[in-house]
Protein backbone atom coordinates (compact mmCIF):
# COMPACT_ATOMS: atom_id res chain seq x y z
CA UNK A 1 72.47 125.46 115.62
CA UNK A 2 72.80 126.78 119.10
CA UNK A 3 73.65 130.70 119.10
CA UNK A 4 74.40 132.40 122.51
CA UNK A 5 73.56 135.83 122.93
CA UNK A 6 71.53 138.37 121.79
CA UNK A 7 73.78 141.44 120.62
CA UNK A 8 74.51 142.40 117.35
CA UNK A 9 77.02 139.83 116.87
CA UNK A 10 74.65 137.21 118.41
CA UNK A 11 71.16 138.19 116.68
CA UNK A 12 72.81 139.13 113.21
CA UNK A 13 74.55 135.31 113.42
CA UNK A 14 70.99 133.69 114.30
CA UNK A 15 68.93 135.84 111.90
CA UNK A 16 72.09 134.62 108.80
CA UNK A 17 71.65 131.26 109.62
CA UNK A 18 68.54 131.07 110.25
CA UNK A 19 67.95 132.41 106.23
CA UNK A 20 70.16 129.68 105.39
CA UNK A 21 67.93 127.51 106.64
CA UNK A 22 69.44 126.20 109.56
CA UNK A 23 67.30 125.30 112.79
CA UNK A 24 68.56 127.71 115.16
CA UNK A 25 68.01 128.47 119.17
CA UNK A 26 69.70 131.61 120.84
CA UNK A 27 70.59 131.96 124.66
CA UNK A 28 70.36 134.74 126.48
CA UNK A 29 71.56 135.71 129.95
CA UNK A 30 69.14 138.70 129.97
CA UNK A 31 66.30 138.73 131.20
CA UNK A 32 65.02 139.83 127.89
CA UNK A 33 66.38 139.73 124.24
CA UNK A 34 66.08 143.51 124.22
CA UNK A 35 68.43 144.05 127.61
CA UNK A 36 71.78 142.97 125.45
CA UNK A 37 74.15 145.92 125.78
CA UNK A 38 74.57 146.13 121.84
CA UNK A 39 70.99 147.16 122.17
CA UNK A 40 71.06 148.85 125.48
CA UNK A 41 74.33 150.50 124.63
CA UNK A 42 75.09 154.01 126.27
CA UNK A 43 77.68 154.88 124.25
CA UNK A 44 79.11 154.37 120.81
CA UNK A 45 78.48 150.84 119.55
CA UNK A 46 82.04 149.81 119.29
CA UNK A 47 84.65 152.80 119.37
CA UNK A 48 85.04 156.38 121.47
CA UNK A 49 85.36 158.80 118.61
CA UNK A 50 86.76 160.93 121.18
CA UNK A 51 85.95 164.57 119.57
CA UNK A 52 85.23 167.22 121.75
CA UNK A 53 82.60 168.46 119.92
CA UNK A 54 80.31 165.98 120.79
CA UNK A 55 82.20 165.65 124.52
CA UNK A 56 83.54 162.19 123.63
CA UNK A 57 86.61 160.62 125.13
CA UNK A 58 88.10 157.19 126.22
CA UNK A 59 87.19 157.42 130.06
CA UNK A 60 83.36 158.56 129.08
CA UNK A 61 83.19 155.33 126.41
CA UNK A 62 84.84 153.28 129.53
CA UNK A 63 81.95 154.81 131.84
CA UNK A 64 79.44 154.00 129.29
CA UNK A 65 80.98 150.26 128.80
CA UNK A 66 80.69 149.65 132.92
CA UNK A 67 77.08 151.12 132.86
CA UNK A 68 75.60 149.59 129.73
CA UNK A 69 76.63 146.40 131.12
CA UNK A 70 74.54 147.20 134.46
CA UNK A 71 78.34 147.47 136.73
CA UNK A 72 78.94 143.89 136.17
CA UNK A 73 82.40 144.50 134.46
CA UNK A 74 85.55 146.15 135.91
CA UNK A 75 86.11 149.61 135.22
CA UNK A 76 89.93 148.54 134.53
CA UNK A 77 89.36 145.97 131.92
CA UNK A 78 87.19 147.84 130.19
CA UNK A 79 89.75 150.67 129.93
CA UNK A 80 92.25 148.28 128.39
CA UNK A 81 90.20 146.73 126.07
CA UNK A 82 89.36 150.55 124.91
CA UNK A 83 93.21 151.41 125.14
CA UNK A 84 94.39 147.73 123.44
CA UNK A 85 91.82 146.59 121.50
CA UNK A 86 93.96 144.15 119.65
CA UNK A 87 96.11 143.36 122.56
């Protein structure tokens, strides 16, 4: 079974089968296992909870997005992916 990438999705679906028995190999476009941004997130794992007592908001969990993912996505699709996530 052939897995790529090593985020929580990724690792969590290699780690499942791999208890199941299946022969599994993950890919990673890191240049370590450790550098995928569920690991390496700077903000919340999956969701701004955008409180002010902890300074949260949607353009600091887009700003977080961009930089956990070292600049390599756009600034505007990560803002409507936070702004339509089922869109």
């Amino acid at each position: 079974m052939i897995v790529v990438g090593t985020g929580l999705a990724g690792a969590g679906c290699a780690a499942a089968l791999g208890e199941l028995g299946y022969d599994v190999v993950v890919y990673t476009f890191h240049d370590a296992a450790r550098r995928a941004h569920s690991v390496a997130a700077q903000g919340g794992i999956n969701a701004a909870r955008a409180k002010k007592v902890d300074n949260d908001s949607l353009e600091r969990f887009v700003k977080d997005t961009v930089k956990g993912g070292d600049f390599r996505g756009r600034k505007r699709t990560a803002s409507g992916w936070v702004r339509n996530p089922c869109a």
